[in-house]
N, C-alpha and C. Protein backbone atom coordinates (compact mmCIF):
# COMPACT_ATOMS: atom_id res chain seq x y z
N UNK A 1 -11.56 17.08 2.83
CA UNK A 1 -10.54 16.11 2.49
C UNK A 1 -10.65 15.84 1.00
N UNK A 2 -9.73 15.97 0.23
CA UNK A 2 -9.60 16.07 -1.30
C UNK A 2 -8.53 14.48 -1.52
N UNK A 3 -9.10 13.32 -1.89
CA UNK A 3 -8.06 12.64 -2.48
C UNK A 3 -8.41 12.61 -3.78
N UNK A 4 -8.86 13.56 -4.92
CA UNK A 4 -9.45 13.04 -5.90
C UNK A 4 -7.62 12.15 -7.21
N UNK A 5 -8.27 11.82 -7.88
CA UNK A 5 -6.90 10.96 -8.43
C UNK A 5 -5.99 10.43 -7.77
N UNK A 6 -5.93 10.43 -6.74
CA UNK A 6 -5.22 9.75 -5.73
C UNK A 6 -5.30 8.40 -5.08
N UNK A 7 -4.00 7.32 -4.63
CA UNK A 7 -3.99 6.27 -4.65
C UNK A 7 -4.05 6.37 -2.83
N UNK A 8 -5.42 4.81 -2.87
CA UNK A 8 -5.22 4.66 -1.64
C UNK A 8 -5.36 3.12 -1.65
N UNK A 9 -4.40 2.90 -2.09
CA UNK A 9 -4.35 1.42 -2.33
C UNK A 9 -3.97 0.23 -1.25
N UNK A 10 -4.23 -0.85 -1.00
CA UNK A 10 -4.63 -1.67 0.42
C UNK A 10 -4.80 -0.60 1.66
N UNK A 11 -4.92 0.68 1.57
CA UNK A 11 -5.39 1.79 2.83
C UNK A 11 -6.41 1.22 3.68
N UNK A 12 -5.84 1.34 5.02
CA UNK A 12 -6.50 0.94 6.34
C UNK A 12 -7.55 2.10 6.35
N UNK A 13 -9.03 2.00 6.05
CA UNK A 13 -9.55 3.21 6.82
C UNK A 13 -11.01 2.99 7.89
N UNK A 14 -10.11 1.93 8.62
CA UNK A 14 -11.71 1.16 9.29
C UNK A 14 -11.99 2.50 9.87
N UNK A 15 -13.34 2.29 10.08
CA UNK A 15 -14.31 3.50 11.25
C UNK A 15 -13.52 5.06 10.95
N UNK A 16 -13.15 5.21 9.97
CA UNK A 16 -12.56 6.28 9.32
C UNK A 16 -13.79 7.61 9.27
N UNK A 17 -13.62 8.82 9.65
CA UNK A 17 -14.79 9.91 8.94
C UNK A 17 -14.43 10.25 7.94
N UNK A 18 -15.27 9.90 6.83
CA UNK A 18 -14.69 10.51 5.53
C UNK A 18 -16.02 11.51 5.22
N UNK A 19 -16.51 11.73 6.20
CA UNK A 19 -17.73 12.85 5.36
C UNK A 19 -17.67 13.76 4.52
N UNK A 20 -17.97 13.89 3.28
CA UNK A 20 -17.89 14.83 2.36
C UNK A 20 -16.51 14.82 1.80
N UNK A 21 -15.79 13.64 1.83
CA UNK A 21 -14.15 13.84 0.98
C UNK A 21 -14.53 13.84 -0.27
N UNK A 22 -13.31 14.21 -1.10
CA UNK A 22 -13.73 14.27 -2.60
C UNK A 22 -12.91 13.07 -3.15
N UNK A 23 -13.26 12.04 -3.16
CA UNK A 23 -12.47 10.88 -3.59
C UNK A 23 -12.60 10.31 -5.24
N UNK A 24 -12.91 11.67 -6.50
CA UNK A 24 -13.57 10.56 -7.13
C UNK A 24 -12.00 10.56 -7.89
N UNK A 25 -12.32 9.36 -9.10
CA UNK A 25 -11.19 8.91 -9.72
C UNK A 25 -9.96 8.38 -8.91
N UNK A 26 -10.08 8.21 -7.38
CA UNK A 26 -8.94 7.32 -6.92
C UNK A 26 -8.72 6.11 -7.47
N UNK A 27 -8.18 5.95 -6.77
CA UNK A 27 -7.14 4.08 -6.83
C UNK A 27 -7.41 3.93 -5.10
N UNK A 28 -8.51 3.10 -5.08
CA UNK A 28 -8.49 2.95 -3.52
C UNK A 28 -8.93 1.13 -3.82
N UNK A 29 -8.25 0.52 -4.67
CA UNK A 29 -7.92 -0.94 -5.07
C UNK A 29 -7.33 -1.91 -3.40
N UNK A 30 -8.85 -2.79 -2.83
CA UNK A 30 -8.36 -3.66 -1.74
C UNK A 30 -8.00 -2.62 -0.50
N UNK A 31 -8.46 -1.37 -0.42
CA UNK A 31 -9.04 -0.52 0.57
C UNK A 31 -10.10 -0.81 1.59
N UNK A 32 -10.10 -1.05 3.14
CA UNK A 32 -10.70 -1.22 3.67
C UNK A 32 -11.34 0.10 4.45
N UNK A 33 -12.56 0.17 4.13
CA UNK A 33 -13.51 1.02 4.19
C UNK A 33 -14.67 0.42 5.36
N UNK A 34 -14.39 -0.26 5.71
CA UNK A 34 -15.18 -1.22 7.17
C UNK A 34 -15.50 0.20 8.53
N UNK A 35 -16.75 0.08 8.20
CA UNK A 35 -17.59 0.79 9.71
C UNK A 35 -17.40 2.54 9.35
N UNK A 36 -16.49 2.89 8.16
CA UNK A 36 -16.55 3.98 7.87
C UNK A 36 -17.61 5.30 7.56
N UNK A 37 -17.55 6.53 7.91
CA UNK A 37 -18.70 7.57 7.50
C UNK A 37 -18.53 8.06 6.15
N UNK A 38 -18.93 7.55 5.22
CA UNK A 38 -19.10 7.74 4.11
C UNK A 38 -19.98 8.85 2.96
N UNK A 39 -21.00 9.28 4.52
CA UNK A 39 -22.12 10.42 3.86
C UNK A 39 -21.64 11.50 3.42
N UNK A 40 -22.13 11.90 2.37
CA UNK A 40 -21.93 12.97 1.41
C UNK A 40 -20.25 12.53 0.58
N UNK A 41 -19.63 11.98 0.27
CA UNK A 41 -18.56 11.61 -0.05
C UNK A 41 -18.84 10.99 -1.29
N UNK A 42 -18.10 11.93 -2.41
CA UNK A 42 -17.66 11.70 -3.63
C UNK A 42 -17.10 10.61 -4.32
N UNK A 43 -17.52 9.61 -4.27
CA UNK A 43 -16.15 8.28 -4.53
C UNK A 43 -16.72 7.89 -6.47
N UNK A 44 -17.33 8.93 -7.59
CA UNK A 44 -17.12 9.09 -8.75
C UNK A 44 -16.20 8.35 -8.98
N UNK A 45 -16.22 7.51 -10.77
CA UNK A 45 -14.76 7.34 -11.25
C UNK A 45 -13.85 6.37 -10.36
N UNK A 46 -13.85 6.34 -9.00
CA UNK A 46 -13.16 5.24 -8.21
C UNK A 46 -12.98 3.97 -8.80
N UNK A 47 -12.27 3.57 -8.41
CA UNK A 47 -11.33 2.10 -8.74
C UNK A 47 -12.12 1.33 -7.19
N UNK A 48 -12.66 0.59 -7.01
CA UNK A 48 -12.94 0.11 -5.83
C UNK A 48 -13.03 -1.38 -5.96
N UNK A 49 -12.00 -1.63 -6.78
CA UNK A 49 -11.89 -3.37 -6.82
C UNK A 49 -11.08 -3.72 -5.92
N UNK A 50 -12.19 -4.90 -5.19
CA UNK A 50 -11.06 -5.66 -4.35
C UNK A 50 -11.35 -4.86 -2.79
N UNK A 51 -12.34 -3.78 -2.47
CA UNK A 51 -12.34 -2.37 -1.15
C UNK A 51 -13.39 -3.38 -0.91
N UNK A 52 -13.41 -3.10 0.71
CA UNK A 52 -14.30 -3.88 1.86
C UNK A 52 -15.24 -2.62 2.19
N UNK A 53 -16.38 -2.71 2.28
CA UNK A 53 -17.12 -1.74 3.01
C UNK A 53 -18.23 -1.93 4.17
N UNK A 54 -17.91 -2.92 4.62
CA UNK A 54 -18.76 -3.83 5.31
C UNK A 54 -18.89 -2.67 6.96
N UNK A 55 -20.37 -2.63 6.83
CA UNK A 55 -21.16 -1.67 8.01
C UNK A 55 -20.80 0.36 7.22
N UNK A 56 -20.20 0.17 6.50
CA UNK A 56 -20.23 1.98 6.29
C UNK A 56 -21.07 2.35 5.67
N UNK A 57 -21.05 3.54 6.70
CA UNK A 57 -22.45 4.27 6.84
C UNK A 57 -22.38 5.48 5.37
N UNK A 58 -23.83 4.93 4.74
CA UNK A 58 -23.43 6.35 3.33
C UNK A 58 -25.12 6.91 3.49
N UNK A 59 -25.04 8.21 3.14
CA UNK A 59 -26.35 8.42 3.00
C UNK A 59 -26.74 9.10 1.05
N UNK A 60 -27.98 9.45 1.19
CA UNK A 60 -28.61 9.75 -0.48
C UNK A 60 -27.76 10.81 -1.23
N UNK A 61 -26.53 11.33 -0.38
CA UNK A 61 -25.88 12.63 -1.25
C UNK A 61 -24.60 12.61 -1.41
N UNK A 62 -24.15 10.89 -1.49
CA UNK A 62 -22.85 10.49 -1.42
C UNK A 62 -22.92 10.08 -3.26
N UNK A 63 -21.68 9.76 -3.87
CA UNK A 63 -21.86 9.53 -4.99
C UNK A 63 -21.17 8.66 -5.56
N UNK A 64 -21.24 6.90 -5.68
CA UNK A 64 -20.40 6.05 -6.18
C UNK A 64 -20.33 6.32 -7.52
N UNK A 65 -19.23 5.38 -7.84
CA UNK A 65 -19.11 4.72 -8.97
C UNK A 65 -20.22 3.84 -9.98
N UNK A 66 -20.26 4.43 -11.41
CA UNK A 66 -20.81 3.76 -11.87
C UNK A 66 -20.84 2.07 -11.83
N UNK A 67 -22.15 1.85 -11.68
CA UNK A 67 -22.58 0.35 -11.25
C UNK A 67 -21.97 -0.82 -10.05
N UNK A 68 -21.63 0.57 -9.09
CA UNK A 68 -21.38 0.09 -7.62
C UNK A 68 -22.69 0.08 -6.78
N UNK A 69 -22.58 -1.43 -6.08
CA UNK A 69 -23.95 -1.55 -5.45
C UNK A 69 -23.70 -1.39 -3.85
N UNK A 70 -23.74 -0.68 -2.80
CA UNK A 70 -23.08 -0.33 -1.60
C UNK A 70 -23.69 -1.57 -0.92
N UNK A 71 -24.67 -1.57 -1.21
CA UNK A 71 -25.91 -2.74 -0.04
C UNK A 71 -25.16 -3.84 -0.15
N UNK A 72 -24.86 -4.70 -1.52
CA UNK A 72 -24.14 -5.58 -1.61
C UNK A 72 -22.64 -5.92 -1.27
N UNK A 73 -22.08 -4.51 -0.88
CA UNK A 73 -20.60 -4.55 -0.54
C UNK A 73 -20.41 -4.35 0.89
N UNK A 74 -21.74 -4.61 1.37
CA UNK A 74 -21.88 -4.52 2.96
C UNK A 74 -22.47 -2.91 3.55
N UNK A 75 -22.65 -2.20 2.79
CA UNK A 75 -22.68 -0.65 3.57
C UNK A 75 -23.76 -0.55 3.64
N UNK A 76 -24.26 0.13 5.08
CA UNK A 76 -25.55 0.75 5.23
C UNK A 76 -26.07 2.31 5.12
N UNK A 77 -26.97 2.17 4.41
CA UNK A 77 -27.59 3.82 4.20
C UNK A 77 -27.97 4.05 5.64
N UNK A 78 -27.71 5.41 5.71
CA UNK A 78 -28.19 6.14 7.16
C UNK A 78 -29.35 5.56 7.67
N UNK A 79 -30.36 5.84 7.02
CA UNK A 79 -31.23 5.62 7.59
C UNK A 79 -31.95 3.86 8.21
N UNK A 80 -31.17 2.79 8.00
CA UNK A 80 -31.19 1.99 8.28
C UNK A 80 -29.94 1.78 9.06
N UNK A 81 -29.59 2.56 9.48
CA UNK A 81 -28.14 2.14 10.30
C UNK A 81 -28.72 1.64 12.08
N UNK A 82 -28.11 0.55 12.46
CA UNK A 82 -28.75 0.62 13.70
C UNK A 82 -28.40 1.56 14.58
N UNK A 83 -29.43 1.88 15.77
CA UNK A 83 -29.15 2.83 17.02
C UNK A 83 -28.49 1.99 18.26
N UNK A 84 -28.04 2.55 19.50
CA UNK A 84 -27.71 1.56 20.73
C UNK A 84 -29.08 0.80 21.20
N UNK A 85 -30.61 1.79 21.01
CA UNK A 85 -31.67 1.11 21.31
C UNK A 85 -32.07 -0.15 20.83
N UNK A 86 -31.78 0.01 18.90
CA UNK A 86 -32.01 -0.98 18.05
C UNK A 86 -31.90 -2.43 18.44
N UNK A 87 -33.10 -3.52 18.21
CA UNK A 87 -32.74 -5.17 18.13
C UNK A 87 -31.62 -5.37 17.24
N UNK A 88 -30.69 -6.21 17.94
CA UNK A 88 -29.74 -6.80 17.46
C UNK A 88 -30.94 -7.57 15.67
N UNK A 89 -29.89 -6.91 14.81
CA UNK A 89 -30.51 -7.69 13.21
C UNK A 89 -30.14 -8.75 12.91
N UNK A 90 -31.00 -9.44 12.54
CA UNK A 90 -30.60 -11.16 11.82
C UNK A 90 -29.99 -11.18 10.58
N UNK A 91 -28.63 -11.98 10.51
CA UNK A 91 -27.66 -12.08 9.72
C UNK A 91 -28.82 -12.61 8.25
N UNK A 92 -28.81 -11.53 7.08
CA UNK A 92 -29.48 -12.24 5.84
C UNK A 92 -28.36 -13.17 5.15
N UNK A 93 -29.36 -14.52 4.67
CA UNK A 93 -28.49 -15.65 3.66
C UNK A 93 -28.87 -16.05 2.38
């Protein structure tokens, strides 16, 4: 999946697979990215002001935007993602 320079602006992409898209330099401005697969996915150069990412899953070979913090925008790295086995996690404040 290639959106590179491309606008995905207020784009619905809850629980979306985006594995390995090439998204960098979009316009994905107020994009909801909620519960999405994000691993290996290019999002370089992105515009991501205003994008929800709350629960998407990214792992170590995905590639934001300079001085985008994923943890803080809600997304979880793979390897902390919960399983069906997993304890329900306590909301951090």
């Amino acid at each position: 999946m290639h959106f590179g320079e491309g606008s995905l602006i207020t784009a619905f992409m809850l629980r979306t697979v985006l594995r390995g898209a090439i998204l960098t330099n979009c316009r994905a401005i107020g994009c909801q990215f909620d519960g999405a697969d994000l691993r290996s996915t290019n999002l370089e150069g992105a515009d991501l002001s205003g994008a929800s990412f709350i629960e998407a899953i990214y792992n170590s070979d995905r590639v934001w935007p300079s001085g985008f913090d994923p943890v803080a925008a809600g997304s979880l790295l793979e390897a902390d993602r919960p399983t069906p086995d997993s304890p329900p996690q306590t909301p951090r404040g």
